[in-house]
C-alpha atoms as a PDB file:
ATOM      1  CA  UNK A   1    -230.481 148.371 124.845  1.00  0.00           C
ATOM      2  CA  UNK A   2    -229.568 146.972 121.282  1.00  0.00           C
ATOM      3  CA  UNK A   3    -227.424 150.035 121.497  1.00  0.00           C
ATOM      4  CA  UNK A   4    -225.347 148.605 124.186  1.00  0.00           C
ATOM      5  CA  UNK A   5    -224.877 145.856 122.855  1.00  0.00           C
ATOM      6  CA  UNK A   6    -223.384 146.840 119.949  1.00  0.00           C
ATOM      7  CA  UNK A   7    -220.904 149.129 121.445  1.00  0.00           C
ATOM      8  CA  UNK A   8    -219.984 146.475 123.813  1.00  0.00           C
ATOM      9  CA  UNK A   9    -219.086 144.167 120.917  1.00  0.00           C
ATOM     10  CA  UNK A  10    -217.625 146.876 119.156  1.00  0.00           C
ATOM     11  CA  UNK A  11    -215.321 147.548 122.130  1.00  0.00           C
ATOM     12  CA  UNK A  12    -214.442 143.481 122.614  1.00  0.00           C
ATOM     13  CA  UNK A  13    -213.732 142.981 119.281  1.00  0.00           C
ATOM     14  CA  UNK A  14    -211.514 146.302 118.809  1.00  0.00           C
ATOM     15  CA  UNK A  15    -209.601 144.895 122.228  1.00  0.00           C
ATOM     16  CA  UNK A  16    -208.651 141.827 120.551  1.00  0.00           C
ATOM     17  CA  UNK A  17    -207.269 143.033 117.539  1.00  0.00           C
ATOM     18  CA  UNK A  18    -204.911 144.935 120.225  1.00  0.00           C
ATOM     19  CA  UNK A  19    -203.681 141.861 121.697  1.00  0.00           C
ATOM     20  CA  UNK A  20    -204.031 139.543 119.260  1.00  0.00           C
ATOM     21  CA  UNK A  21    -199.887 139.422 119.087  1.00  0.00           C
ATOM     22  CA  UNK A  22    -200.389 138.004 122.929  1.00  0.00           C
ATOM     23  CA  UNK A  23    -202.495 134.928 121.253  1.00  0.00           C
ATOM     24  CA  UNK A  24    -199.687 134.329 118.999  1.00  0.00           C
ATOM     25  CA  UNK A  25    -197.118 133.930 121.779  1.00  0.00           C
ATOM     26  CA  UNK A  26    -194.741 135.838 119.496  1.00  0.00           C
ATOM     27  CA  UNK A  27    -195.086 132.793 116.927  1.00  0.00           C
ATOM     28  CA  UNK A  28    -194.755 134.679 113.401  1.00  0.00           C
ATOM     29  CA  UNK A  29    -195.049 132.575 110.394  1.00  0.00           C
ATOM     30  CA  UNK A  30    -192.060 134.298 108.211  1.00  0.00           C
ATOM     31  CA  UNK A  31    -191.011 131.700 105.324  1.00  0.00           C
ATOM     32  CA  UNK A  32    -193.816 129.837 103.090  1.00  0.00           C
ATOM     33  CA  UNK A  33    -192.654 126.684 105.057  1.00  0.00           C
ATOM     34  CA  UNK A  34    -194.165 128.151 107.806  1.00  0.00           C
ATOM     35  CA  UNK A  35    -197.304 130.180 106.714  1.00  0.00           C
ATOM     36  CA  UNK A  36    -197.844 126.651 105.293  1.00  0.00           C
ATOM     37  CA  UNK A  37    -197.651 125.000 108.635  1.00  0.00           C
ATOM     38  CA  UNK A  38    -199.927 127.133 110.266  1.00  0.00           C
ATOM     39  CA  UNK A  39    -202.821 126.248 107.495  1.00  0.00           C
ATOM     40  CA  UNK A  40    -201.825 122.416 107.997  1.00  0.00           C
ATOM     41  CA  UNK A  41    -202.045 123.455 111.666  1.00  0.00           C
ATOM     42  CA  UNK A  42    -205.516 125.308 111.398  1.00  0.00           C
ATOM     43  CA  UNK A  43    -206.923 122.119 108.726  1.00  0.00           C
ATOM     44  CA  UNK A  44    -205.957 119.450 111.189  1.00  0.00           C
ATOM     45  CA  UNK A  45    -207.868 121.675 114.290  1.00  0.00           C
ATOM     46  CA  UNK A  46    -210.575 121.420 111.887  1.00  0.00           C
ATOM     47  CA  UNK A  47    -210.352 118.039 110.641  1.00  0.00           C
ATOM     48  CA  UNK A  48    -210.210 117.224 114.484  1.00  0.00           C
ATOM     49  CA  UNK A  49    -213.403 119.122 115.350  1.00  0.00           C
ATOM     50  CA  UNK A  50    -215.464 117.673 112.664  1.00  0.00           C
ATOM     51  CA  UNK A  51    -214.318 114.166 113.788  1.00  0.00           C
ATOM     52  CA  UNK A  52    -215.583 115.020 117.334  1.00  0.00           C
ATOM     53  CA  UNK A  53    -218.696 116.318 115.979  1.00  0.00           C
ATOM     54  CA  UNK A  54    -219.137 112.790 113.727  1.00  0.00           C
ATOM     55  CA  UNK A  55    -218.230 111.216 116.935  1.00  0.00           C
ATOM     56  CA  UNK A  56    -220.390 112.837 119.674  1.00  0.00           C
ATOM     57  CA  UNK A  57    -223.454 114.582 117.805  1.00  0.00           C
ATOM     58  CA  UNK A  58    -226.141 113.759 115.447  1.00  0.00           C
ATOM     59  CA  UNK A  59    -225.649 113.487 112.161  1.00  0.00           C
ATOM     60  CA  UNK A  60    -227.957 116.859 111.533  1.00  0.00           C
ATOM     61  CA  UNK A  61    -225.532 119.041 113.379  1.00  0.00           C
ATOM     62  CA  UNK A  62    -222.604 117.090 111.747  1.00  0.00           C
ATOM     63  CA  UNK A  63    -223.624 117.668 108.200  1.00  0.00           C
ATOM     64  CA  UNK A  64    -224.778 121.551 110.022  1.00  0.00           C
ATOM     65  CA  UNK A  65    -221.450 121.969 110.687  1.00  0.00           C
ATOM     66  CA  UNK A  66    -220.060 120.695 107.103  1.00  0.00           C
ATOM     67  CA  UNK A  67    -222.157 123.282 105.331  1.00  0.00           C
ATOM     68  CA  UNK A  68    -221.032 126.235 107.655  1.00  0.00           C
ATOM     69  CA  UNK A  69    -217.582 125.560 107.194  1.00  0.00           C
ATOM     70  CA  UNK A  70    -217.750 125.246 103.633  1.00  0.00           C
ATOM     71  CA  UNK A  71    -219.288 128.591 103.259  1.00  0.00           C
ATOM     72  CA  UNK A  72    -216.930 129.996 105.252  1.00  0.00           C
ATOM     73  CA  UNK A  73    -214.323 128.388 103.437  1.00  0.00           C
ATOM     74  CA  UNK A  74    -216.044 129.413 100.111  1.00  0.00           C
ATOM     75  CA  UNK A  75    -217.852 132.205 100.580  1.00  0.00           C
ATOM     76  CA  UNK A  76    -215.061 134.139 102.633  1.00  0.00           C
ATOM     77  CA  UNK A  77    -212.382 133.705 100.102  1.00  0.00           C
ATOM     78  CA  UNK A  78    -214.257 134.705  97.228  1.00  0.00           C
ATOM     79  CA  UNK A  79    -215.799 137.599  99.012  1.00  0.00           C
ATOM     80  CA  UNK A  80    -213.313 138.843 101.147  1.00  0.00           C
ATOM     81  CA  UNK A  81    -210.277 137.190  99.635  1.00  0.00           C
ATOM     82  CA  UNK A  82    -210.770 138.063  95.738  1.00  0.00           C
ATOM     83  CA  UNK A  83    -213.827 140.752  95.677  1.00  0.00           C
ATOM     84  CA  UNK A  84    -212.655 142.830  98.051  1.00  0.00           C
ATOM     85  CA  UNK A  85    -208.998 142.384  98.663  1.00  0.00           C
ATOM     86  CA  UNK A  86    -208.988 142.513 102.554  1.00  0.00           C
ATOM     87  CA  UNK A  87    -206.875 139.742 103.371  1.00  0.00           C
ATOM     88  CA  UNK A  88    -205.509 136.569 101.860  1.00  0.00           C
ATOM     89  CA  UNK A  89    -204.847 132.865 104.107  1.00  0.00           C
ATOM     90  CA  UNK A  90    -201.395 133.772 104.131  1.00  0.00           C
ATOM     91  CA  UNK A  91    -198.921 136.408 103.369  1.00  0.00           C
ATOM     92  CA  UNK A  92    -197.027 134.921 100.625  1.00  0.00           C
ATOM     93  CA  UNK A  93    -197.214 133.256  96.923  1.00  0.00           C
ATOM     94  CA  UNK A  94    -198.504 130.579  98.487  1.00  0.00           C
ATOM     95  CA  UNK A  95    -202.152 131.749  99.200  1.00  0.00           C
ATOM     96  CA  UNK A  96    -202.607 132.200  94.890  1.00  0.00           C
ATOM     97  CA  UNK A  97    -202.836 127.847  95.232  1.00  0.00           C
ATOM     98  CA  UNK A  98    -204.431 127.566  99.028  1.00  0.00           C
ATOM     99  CA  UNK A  99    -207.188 129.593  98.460  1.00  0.00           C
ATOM    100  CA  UNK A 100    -208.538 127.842  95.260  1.00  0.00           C
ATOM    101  CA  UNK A 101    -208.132 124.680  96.643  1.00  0.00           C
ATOM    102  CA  UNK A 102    -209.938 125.596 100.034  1.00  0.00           C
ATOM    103  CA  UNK A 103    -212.691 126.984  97.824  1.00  0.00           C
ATOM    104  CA  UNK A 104    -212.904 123.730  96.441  1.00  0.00           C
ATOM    105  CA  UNK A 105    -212.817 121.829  99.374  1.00  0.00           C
ATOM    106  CA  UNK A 106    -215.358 124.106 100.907  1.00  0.00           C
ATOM    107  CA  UNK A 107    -217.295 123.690  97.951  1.00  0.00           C
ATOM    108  CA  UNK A 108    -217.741 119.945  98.509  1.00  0.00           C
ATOM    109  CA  UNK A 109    -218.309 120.314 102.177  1.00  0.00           C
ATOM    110  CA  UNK A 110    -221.568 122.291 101.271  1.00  0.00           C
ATOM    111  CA  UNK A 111    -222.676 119.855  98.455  1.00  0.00           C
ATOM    112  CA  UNK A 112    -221.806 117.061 100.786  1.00  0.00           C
ATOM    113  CA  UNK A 113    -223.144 118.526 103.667  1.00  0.00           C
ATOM    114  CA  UNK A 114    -226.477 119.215 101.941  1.00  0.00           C
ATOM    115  CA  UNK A 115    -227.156 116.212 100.348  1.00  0.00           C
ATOM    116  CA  UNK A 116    -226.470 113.787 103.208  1.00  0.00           C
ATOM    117  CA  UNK A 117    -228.836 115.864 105.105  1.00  0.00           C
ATOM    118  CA  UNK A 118    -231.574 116.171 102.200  1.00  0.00           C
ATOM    119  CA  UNK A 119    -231.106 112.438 101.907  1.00  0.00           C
ATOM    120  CA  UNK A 120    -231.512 111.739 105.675  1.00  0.00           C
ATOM    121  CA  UNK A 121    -234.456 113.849 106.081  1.00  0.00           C
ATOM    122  CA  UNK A 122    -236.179 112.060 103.129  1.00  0.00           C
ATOM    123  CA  UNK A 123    -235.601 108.559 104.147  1.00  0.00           C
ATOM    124  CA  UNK A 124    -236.921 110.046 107.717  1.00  0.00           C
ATOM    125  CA  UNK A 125    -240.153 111.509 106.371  1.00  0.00           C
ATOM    126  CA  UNK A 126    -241.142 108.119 104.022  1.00  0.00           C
ATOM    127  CA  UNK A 127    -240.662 106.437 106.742  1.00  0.00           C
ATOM    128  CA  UNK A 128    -243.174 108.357 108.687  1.00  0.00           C
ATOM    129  CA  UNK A 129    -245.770 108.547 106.157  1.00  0.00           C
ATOM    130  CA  UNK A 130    -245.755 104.871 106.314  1.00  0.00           C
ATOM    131  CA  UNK A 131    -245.854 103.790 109.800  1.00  0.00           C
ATOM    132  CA  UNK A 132    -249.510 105.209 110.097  1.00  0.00           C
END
């Protein structure tokens, strides 16, 4: 059965990197103005999510969500960016300044992420001990 499964996602993931010009709608992001755009694009989808998530969720999936998009931010770029040379955020110059800076940012949103939630669960936990 696990056996299944894995072809199955092996099979969905090889169709979308068929079609994955059809997402696009034939947008391609050809001077640094524009491979710049589409990161602004893609940072204020994600600036929007997280204010959602502030909005409409606890605070433990909030600061949940900070730490898993700082390690992606982080860990991808080092890993996959610099170790191993797969891919870079964009196609151009450009990604030799994004990508330290997103590691940075990332970066914080882990530390951040962390110790609001450390703090949080402490406060939560003295407070328990004391009510008896």
């Amino acid at each position: 059965m696990r056996f299944l499964g894995v072809l199955a996602g092996f099979l969905v993931a090889d169709s979308f990197f068929h079609i994955v010009d059809g997402f696009a709608a034939g947008l391609k992001a050809e001077s640094p103005a524009e491979r710049i755009g589409a990161v602004v694009f893609g940072m204020v989808v994600l600036t929007t999510l997280m204010w959602f998530f502030k909005r409409f969720f606890s605070s433990s999936f909030f600061h949940g969500f900070l730490v898993a998009t700082g390690l992606f931010l982080s860990f991808d770029i080092i890993v996959f960016h610099w170790v191993f040379q797969l891919h870079r955020i964009t196609n151009g110059p450009e990604a030799n300044w994004l990508e330290p800076i997103m590691v940075i940012f990332g970066s914080l949103f882990v530390w951040y992420g962390i110790i609001k939630e450390r703090k949080k669960t402490r406060i939560e936990t003295t407070t328990n001990m004391f009510q008896g």
